[in-house]
PDB file of N, CA and C in Angstrom:
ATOM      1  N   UNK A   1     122.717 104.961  45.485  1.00  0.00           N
ATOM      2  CA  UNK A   1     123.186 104.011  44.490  1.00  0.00           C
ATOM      3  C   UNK A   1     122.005 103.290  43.888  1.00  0.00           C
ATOM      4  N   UNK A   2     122.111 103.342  42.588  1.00  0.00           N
ATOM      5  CA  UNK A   2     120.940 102.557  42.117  1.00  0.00           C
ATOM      6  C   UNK A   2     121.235 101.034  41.532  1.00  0.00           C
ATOM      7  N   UNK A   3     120.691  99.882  41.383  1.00  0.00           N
ATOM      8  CA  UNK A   3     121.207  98.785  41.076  1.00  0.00           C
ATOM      9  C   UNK A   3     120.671  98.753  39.504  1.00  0.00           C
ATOM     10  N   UNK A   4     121.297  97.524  39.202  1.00  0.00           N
ATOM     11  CA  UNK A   4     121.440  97.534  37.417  1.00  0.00           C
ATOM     12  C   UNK A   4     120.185  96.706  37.051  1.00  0.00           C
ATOM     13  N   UNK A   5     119.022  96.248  37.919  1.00  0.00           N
ATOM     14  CA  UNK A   5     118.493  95.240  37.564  1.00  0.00           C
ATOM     15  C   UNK A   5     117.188  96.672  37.796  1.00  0.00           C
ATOM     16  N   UNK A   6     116.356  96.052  36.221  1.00  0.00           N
ATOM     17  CA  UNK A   6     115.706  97.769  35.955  1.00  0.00           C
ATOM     18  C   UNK A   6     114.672  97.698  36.706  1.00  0.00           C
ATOM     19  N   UNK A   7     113.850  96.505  37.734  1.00  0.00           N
ATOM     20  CA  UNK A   7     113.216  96.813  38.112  1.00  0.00           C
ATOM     21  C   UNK A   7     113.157  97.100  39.695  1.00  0.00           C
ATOM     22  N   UNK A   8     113.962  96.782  40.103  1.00  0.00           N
ATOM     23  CA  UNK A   8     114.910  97.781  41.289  1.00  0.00           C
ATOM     24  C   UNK A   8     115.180  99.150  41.054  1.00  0.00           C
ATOM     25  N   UNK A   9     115.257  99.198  39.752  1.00  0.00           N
ATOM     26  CA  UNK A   9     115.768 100.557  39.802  1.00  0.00           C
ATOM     27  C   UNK A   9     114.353 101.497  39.567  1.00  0.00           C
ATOM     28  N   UNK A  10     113.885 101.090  39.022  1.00  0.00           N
ATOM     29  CA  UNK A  10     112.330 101.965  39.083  1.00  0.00           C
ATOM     30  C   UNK A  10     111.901 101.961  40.078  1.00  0.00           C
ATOM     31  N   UNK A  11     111.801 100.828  41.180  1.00  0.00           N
ATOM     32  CA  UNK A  11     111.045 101.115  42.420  1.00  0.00           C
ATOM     33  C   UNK A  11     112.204 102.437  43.279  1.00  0.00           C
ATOM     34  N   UNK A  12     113.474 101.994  43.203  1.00  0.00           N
ATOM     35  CA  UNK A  12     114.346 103.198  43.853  1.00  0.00           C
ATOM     36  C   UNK A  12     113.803 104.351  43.495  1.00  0.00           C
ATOM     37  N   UNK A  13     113.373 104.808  42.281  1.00  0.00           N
ATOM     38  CA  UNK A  13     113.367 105.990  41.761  1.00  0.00           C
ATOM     39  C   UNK A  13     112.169 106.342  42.032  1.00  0.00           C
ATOM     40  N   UNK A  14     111.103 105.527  42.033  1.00  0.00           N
ATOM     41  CA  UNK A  14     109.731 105.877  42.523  1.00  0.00           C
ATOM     42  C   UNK A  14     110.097 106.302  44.370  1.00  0.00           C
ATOM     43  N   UNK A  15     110.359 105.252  44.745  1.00  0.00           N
ATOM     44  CA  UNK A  15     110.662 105.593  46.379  1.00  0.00           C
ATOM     45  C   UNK A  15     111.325 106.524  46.279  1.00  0.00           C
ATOM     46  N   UNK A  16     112.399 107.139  45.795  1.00  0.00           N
ATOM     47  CA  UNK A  16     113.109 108.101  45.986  1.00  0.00           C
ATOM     48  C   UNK A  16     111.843 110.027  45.476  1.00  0.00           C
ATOM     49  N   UNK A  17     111.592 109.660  44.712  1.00  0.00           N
ATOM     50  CA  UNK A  17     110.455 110.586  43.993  1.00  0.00           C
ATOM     51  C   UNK A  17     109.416 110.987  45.281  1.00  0.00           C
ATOM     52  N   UNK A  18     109.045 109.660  46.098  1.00  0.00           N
ATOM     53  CA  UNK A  18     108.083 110.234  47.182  1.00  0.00           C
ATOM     54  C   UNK A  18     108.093 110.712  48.106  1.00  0.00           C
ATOM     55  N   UNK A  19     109.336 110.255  48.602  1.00  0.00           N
ATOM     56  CA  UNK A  19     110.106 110.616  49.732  1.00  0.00           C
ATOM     57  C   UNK A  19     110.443 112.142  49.173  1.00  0.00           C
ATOM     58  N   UNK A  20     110.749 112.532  48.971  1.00  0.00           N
ATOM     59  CA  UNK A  20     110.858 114.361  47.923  1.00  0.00           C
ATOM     60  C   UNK A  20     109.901 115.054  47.835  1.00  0.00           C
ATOM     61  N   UNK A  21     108.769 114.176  47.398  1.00  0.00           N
ATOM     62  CA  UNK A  21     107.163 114.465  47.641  1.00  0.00           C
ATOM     63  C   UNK A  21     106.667 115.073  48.972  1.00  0.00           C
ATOM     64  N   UNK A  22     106.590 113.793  49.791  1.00  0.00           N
ATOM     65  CA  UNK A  22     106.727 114.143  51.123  1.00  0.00           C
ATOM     66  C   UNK A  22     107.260 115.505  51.717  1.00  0.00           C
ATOM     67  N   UNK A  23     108.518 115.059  51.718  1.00  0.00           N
ATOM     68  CA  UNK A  23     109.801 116.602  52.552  1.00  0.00           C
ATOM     69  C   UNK A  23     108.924 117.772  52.200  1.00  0.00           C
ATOM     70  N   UNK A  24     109.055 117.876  50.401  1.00  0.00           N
ATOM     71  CA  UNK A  24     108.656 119.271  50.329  1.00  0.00           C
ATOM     72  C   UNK A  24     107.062 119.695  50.931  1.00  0.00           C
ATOM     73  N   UNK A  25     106.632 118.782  51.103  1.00  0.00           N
ATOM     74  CA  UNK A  25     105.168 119.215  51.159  1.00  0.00           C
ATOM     75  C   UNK A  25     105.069 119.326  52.785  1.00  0.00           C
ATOM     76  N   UNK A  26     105.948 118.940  53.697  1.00  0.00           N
ATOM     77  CA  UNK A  26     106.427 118.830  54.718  1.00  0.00           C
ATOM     78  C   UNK A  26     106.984 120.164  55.328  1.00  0.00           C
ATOM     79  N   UNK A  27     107.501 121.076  54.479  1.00  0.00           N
ATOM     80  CA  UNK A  27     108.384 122.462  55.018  1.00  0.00           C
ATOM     81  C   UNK A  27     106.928 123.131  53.790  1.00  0.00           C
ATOM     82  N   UNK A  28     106.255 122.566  53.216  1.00  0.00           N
ATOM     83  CA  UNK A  28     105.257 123.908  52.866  1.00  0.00           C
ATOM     84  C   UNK A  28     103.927 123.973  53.671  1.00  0.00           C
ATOM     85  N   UNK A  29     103.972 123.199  55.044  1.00  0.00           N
ATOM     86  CA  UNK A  29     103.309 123.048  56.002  1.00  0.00           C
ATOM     87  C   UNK A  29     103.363 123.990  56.841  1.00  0.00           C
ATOM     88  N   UNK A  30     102.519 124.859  57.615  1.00  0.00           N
ATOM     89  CA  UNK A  30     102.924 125.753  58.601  1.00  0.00           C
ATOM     90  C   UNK A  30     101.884 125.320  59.343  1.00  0.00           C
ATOM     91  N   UNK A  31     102.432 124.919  60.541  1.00  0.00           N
ATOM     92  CA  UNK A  31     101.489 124.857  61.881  1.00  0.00           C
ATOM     93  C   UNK A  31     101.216 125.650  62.374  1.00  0.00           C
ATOM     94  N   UNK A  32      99.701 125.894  62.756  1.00  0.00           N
ATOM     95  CA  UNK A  32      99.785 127.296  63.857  1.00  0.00           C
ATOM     96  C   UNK A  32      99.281 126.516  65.132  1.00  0.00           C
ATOM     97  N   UNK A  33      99.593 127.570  66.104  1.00  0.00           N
ATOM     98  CA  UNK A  33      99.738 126.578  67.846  1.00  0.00           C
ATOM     99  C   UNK A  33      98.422 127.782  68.398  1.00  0.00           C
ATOM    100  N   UNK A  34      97.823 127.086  68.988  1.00  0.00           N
ATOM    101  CA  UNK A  34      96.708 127.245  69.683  1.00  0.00           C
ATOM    102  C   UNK A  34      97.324 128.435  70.908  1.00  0.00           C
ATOM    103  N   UNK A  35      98.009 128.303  71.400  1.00  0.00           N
ATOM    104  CA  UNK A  35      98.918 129.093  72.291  1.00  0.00           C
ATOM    105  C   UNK A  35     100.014 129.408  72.068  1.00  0.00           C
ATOM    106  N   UNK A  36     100.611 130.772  73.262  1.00  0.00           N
ATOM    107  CA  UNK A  36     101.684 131.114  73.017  1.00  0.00           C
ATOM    108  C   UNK A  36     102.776 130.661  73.307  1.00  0.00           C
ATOM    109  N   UNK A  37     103.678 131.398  73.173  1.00  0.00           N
ATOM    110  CA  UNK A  37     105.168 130.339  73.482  1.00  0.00           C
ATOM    111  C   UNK A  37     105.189 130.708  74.965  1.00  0.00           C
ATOM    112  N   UNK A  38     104.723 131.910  75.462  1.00  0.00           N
ATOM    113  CA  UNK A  38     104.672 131.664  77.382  1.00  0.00           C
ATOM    114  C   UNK A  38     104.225 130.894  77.686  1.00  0.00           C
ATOM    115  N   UNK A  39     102.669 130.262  77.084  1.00  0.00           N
ATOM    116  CA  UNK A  39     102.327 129.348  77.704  1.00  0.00           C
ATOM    117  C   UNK A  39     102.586 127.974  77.168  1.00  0.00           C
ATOM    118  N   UNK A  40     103.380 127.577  76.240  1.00  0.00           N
ATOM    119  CA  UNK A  40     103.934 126.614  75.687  1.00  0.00           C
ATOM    120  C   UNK A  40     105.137 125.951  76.891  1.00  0.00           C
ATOM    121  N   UNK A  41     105.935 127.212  77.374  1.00  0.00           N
ATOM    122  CA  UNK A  41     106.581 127.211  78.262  1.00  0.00           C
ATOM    123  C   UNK A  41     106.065 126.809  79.309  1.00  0.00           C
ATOM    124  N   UNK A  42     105.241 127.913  80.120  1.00  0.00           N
ATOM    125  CA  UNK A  42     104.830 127.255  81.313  1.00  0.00           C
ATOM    126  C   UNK A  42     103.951 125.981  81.745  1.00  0.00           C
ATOM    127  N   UNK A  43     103.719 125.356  80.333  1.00  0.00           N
ATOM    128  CA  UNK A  43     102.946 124.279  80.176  1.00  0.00           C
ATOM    129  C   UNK A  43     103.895 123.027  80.224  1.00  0.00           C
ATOM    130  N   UNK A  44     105.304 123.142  80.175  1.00  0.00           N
ATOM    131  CA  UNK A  44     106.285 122.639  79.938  1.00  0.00           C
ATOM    132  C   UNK A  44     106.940 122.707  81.116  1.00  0.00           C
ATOM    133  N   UNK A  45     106.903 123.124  82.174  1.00  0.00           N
ATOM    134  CA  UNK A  45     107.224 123.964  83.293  1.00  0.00           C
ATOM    135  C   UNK A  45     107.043 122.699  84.478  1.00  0.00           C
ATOM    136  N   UNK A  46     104.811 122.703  83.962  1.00  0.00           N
ATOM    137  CA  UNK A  46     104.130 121.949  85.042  1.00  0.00           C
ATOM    138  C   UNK A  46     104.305 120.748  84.451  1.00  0.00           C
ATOM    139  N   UNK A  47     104.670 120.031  83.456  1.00  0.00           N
ATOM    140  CA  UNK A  47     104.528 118.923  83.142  1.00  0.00           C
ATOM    141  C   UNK A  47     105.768 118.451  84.068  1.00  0.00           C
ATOM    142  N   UNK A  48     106.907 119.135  84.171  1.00  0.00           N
ATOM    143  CA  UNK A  48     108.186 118.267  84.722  1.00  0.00           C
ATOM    144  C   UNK A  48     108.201 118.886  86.115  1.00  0.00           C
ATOM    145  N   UNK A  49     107.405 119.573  86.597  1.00  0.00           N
ATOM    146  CA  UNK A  49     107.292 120.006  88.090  1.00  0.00           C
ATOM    147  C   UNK A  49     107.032 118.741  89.005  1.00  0.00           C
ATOM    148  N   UNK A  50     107.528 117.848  89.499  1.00  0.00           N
ATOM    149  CA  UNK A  50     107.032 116.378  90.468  1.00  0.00           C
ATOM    150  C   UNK A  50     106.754 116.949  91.950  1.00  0.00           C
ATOM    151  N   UNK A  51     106.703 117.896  92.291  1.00  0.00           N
ATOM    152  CA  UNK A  51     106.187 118.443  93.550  1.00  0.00           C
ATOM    153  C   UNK A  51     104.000 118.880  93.260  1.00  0.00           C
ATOM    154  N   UNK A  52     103.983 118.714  92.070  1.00  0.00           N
ATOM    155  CA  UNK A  52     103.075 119.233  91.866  1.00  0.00           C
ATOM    156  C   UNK A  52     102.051 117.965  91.388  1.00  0.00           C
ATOM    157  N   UNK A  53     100.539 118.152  91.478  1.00  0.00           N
ATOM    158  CA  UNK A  53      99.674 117.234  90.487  1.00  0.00           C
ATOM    159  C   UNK A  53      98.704 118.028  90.037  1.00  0.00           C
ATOM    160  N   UNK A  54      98.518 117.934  88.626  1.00  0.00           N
ATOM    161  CA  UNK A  54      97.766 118.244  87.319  1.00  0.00           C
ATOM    162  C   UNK A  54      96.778 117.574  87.365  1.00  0.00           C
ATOM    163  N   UNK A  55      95.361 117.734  87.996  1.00  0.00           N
ATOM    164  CA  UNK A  55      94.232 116.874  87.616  1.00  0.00           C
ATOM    165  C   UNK A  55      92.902 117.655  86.988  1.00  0.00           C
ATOM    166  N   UNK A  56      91.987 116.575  86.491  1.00  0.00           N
ATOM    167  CA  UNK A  56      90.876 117.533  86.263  1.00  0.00           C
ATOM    168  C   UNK A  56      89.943 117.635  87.212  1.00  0.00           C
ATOM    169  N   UNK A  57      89.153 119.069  87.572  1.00  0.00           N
ATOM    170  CA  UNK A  57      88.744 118.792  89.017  1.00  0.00           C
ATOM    171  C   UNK A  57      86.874 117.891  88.625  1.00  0.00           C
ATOM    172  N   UNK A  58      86.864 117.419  89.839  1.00  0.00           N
ATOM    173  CA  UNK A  58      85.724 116.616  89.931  1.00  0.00           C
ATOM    174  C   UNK A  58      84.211 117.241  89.069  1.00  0.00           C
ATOM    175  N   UNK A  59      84.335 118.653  89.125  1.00  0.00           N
ATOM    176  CA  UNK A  59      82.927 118.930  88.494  1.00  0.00           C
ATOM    177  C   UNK A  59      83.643 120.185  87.442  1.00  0.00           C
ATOM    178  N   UNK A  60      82.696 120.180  86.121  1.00  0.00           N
ATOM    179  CA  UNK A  60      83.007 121.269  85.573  1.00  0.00           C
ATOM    180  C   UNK A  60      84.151 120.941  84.525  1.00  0.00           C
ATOM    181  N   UNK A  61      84.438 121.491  83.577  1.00  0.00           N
ATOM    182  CA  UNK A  61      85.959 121.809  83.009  1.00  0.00           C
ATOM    183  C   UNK A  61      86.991 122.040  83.205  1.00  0.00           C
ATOM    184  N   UNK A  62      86.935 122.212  84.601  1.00  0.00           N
ATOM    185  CA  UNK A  62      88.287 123.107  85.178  1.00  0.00           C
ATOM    186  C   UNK A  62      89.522 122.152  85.246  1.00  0.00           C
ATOM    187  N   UNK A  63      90.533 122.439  85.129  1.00  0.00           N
ATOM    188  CA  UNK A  63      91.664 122.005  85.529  1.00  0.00           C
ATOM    189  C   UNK A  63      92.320 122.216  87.028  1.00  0.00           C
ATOM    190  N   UNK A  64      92.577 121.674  88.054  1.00  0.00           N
ATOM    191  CA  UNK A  64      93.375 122.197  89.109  1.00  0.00           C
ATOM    192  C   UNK A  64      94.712 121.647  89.200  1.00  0.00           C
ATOM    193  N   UNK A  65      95.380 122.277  90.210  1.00  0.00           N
ATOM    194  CA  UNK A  65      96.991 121.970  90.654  1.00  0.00           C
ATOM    195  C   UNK A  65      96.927 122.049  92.051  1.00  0.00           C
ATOM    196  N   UNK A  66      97.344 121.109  92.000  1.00  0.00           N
ATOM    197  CA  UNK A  66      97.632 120.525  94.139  1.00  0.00           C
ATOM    198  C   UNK A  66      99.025 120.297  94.215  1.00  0.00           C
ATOM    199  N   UNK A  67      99.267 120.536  95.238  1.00  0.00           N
ATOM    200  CA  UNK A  67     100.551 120.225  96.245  1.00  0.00           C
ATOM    201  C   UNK A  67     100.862 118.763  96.358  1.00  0.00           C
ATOM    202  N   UNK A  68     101.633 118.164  95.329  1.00  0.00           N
ATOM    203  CA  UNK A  68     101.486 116.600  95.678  1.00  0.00           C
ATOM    204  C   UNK A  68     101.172 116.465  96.982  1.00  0.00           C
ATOM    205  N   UNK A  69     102.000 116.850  98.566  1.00  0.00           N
ATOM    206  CA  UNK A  69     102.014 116.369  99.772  1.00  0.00           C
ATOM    207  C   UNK A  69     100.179 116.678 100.019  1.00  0.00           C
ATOM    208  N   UNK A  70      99.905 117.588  99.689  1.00  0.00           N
ATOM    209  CA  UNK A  70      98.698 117.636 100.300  1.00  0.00           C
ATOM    210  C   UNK A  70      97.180 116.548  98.951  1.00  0.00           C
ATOM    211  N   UNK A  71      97.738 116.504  98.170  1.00  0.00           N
ATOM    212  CA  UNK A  71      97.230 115.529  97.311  1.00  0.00           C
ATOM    213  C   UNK A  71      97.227 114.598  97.610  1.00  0.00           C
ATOM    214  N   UNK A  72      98.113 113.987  98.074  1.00  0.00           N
ATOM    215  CA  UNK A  72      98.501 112.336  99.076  1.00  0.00           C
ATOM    216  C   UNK A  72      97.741 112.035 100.172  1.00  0.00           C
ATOM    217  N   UNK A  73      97.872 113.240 100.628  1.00  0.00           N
ATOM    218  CA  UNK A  73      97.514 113.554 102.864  1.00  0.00           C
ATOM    219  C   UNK A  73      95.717 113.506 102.552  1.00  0.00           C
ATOM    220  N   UNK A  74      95.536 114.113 101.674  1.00  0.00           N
ATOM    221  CA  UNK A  74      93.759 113.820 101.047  1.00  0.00           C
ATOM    222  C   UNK A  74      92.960 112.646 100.818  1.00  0.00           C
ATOM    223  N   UNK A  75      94.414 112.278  99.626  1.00  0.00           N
ATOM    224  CA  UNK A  75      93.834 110.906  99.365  1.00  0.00           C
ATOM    225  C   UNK A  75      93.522 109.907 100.194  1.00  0.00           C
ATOM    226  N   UNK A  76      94.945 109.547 101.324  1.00  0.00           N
ATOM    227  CA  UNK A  76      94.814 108.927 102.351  1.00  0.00           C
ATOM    228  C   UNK A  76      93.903 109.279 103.108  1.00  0.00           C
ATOM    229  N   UNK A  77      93.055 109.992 103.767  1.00  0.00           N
ATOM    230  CA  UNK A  77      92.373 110.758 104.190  1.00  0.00           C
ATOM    231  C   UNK A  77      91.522 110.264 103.826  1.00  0.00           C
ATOM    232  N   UNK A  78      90.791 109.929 102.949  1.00  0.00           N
ATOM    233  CA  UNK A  78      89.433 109.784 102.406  1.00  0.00           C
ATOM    234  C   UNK A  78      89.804 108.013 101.782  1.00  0.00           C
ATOM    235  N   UNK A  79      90.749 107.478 102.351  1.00  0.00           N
ATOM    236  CA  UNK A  79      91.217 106.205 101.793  1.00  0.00           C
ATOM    237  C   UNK A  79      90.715 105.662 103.311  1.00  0.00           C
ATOM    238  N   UNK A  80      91.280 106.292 104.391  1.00  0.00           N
ATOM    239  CA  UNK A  80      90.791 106.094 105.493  1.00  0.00           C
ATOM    240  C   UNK A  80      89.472 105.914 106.715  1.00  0.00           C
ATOM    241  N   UNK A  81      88.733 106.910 105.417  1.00  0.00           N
ATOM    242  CA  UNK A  81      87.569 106.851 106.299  1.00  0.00           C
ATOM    243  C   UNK A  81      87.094 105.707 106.738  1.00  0.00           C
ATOM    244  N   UNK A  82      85.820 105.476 107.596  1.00  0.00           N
ATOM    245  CA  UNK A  82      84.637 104.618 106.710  1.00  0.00           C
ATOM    246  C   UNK A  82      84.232 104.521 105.885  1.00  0.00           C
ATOM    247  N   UNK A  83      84.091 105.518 105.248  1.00  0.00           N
ATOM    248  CA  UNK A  83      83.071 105.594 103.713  1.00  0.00           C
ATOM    249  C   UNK A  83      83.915 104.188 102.726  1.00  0.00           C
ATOM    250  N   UNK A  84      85.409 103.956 103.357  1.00  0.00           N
ATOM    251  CA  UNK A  84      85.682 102.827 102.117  1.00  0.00           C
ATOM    252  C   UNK A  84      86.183 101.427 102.577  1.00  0.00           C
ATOM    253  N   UNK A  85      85.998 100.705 101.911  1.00  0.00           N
ATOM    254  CA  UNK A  85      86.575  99.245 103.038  1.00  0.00           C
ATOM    255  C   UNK A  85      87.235  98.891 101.548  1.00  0.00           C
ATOM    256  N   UNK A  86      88.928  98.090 102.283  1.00  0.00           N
ATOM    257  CA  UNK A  86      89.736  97.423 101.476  1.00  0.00           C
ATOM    258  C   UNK A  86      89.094  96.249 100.912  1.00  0.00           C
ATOM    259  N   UNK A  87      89.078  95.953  99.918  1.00  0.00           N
ATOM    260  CA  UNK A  87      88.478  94.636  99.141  1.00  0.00           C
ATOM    261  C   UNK A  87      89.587  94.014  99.282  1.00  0.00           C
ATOM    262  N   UNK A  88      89.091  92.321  99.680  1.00  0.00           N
ATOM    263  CA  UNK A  88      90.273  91.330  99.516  1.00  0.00           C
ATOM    264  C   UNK A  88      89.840  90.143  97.926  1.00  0.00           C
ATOM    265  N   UNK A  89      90.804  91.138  97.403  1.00  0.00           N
ATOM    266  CA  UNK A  89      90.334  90.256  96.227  1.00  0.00           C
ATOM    267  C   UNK A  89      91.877  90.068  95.136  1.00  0.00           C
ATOM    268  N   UNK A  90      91.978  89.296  94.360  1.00  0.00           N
ATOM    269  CA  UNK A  90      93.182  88.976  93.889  1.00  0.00           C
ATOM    270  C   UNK A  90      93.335  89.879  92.529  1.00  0.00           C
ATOM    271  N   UNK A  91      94.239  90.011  91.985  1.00  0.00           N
ATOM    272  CA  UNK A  91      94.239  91.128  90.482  1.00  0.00           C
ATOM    273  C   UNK A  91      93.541  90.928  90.082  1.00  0.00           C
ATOM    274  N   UNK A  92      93.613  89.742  89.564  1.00  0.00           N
ATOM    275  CA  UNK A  92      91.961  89.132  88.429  1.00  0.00           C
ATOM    276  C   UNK A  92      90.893  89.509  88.656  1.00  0.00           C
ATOM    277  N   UNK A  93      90.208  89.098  90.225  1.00  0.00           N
ATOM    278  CA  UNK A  93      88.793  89.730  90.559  1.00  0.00           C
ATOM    279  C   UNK A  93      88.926  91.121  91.079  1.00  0.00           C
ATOM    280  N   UNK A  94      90.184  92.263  90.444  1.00  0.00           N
ATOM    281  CA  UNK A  94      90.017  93.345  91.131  1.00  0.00           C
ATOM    282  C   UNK A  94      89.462  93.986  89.109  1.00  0.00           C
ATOM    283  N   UNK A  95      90.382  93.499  88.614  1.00  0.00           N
ATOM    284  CA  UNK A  95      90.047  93.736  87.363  1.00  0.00           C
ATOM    285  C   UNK A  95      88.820  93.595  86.688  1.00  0.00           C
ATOM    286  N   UNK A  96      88.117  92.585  87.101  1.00  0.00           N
ATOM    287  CA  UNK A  96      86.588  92.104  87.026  1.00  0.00           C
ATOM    288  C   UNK A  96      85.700  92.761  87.274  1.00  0.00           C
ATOM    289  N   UNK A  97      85.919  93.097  88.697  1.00  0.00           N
ATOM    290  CA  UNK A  97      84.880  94.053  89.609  1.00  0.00           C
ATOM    291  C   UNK A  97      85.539  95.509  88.655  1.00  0.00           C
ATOM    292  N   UNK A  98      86.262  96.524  88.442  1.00  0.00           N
ATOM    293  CA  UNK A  98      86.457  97.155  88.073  1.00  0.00           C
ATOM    294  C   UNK A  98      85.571  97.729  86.423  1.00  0.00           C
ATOM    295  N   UNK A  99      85.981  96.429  85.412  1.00  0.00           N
ATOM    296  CA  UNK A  99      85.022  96.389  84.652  1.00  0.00           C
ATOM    297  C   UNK A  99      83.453  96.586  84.422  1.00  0.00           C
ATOM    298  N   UNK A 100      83.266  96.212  85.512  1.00  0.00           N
ATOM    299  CA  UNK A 100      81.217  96.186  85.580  1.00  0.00           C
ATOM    300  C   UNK A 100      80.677  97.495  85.489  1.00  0.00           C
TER     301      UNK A 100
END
């Protein structure tokens, strides 16, 4: 619906004009995907897998996948050692120290 007051109605018609602009130039777009749809899939697979964790590994480019349980049993593990002592410090000075 367009209104009677003409300069409403030009901005409608301009807004309406771009929005048209847009769309079409929108479906004369073709994306191409870096990968295939298998692996679009199985990429889709590991994202909603919660038994699993997706990290990047410590050296290199690589990507790995761990066993959450044994991802945990590690962490704790090395949360445990000596090598780390619990800081008693409040959010603020955990956030602080974190920063530096």
């Amino acid at each position: 619906t367009y209104s009677t007051n003409p300069d409403i109605h030009k901005l409608q018609t301009t807004m309406r004009e771009i929005m048209e602009y847009d769309l079409e130039r929108t479906h004369l777009k073709h994306v191409t995907q870096n990968i295939s749809k298998n692996e679009a899939l199985a990429l889709t697979k590991l994202k909603t897998d919660y038994d699993i964790v997706v990290r990047e590994a410590d050296k290199g480019s690589a990507t790995v996948i761990l066993d959450l349980d044994f991802y945990k049993s590690t962490a704790n593990r090395m949360l445990e050692s000596d090598r780390y002592s619990k800081l008693d410090l409040t959010k603020d000075q955990a956030i602080k120290h974190l920063q530096k």
